[in-house]
Protein backbone atom coordinates (compact mmCIF):
# COMPACT_ATOMS: atom_id res chain seq x y z
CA UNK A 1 -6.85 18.56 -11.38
CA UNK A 2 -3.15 18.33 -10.51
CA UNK A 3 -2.54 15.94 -8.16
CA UNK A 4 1.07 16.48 -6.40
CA UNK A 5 2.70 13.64 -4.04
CA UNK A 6 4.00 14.58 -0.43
CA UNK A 7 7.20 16.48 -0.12
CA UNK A 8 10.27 14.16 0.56
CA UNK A 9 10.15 15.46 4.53
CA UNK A 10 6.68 13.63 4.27
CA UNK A 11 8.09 10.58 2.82
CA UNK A 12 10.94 10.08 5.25
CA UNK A 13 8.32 10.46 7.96
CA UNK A 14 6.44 8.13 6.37
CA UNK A 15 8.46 5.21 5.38
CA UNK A 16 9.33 5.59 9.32
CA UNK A 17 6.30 5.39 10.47
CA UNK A 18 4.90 2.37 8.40
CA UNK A 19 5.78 -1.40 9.58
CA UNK A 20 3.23 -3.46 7.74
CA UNK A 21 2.82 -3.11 4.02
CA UNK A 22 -0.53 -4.86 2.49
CA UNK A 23 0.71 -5.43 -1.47
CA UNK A 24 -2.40 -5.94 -3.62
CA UNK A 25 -1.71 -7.53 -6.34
CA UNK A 26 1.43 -9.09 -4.92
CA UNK A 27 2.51 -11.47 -7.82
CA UNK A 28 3.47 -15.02 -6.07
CA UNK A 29 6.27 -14.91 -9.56
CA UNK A 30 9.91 -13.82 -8.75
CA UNK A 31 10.68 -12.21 -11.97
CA UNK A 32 7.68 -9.66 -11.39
CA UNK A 33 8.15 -6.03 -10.37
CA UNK A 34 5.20 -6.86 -7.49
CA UNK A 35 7.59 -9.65 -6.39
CA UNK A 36 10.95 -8.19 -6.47
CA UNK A 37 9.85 -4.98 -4.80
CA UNK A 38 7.76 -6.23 -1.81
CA UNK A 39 10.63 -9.09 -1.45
CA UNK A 40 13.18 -6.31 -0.58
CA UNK A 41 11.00 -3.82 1.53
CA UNK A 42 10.63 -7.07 3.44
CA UNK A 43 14.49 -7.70 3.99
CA UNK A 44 14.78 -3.71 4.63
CA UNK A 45 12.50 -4.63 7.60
CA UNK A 46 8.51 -4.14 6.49
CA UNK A 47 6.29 -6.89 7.01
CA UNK A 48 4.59 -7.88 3.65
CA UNK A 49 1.39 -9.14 3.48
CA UNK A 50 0.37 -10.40 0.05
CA UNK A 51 -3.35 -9.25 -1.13
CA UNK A 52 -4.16 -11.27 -4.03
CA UNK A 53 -6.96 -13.80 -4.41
CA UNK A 54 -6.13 -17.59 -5.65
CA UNK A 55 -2.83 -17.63 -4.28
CA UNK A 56 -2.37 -19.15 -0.30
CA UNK A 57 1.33 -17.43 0.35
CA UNK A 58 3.94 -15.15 -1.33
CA UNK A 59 7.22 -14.29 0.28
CA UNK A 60 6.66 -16.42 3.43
CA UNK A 61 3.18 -14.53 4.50
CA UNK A 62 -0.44 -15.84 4.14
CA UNK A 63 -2.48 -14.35 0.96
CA UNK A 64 -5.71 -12.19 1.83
CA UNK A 65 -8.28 -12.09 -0.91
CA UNK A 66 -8.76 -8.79 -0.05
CA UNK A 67 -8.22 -5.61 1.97
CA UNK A 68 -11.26 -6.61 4.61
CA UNK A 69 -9.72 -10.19 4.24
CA UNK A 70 -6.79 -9.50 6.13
CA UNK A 71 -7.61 -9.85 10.52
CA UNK A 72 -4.69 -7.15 11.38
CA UNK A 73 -3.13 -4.01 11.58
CA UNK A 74 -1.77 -2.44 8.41
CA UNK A 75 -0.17 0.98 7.67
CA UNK A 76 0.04 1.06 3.84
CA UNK A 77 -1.57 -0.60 1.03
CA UNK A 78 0.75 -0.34 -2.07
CA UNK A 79 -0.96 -1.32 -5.31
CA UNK A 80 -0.13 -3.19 -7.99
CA UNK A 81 -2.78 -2.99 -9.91
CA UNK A 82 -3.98 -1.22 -13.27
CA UNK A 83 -5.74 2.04 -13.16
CA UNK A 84 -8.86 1.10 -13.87
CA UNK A 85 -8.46 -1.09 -10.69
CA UNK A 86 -7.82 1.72 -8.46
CA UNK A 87 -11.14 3.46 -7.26
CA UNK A 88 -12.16 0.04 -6.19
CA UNK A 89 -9.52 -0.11 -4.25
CA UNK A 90 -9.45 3.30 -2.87
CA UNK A 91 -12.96 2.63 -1.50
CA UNK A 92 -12.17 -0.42 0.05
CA UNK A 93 -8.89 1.25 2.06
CA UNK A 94 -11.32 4.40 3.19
CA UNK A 95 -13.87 1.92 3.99
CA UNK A 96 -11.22 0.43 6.52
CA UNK A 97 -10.26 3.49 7.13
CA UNK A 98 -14.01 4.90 8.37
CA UNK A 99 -13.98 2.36 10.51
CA UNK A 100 -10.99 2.86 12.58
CA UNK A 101 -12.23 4.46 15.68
CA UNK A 102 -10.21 4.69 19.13
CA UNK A 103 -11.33 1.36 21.19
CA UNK A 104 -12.71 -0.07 18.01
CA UNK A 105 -12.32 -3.67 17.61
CA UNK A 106 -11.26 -3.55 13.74
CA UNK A 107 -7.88 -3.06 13.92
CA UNK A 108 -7.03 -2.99 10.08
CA UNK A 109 -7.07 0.34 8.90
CA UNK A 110 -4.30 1.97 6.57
CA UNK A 111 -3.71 5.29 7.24
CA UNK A 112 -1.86 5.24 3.65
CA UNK A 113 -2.24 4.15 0.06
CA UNK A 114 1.07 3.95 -2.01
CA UNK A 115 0.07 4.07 -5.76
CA UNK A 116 3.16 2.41 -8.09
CA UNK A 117 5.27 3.73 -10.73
CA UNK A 118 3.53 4.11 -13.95
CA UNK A 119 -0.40 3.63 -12.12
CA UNK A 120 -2.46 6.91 -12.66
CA UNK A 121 -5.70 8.11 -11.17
CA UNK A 122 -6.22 11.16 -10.11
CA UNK A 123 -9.23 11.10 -9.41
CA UNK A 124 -9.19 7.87 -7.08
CA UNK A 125 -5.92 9.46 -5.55
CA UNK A 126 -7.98 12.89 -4.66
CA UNK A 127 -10.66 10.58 -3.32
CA UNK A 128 -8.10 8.93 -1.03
CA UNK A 129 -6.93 12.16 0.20
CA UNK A 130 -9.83 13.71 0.81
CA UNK A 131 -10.44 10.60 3.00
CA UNK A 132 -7.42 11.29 5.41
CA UNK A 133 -5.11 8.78 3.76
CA UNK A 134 -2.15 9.98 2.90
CA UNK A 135 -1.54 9.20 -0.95
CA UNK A 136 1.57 8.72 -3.07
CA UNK A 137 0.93 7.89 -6.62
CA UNK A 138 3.19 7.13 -9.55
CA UNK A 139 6.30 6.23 -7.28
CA UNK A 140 8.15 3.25 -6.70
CA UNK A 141 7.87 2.01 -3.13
CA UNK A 142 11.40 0.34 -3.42
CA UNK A 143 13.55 3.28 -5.50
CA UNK A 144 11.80 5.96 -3.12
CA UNK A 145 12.89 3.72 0.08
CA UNK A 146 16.49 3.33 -1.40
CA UNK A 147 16.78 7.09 -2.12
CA UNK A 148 15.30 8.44 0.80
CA UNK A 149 16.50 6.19 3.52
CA UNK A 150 20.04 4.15 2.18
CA UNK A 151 21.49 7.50 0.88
């Protein structure tokens, strides 16, 4: 399997589409990458909201425990997590995601999954796919934001 991101078209459209950014694995520590990245999507404009359990607040925003945790809209989970963490978390986004029907009363279903630099699973990332979300793995949320939209 060779699992190949979106096209930088894609991306744009993406990172324009996208206003709230669940971060699991958000670390509530300033010298982390989780920290430092989420902290400046969120003064390019995103709304962070910090998944991690343990923790009441990062950044300003409440802390969700988890994915089903969190009572509103969100367009893209970006993880932070290790590998081994991500088919968990892949099933818990399509679960959201399955249950995002016109009308519906949940309201919290990502239509994307943004995997972070260095964070490989391609198998987790075809599973995401093949579940409508849209999947970028291996990229940095912030440096693809910076080249794509600041140039």
């Amino acid at each position: 399997m060779s699992f190949a991101n979106p096209d930088e078209a894609a991306l744009v459209g993406l990172l324009d589409r996208i206003t709230t950014v669940a971060v699991v694995g958000l670390s509530p520590q300033p010298a982390r990458p989780s920290f430092r990245v989420a902290q400046a999507m969120q003064r390019y404009g995103y709304r962070i909201v910090p998944v991690r359990p343990l923790v009441d607040e990062v950044l300003g925003e409440k802390a969700y425990a988890s994915l089903a945790d969190i009572p509103f809209a969100v367009d893209l989970v970006d993880v932070f997590r290790a590998a081994e963490h991500l088919p968990a978390i892949v099933e818990q986004c399509l679960a959201l995601h399955s249950m995002h029907r016109p009308f519906s009363t949940m309201h919290h279903s990502p239509t994307a999954i943004w995997i972070q630099e260095g964070i490989v699973h391609e198998d987790a990332a075809q599973r995401a796919r093949d579940g409508g979300m849209t999947v970028v793995m291996d990229r940095c949320l912030l440096k693809e934001y910076v080249r794509l939209k600041t140039a």
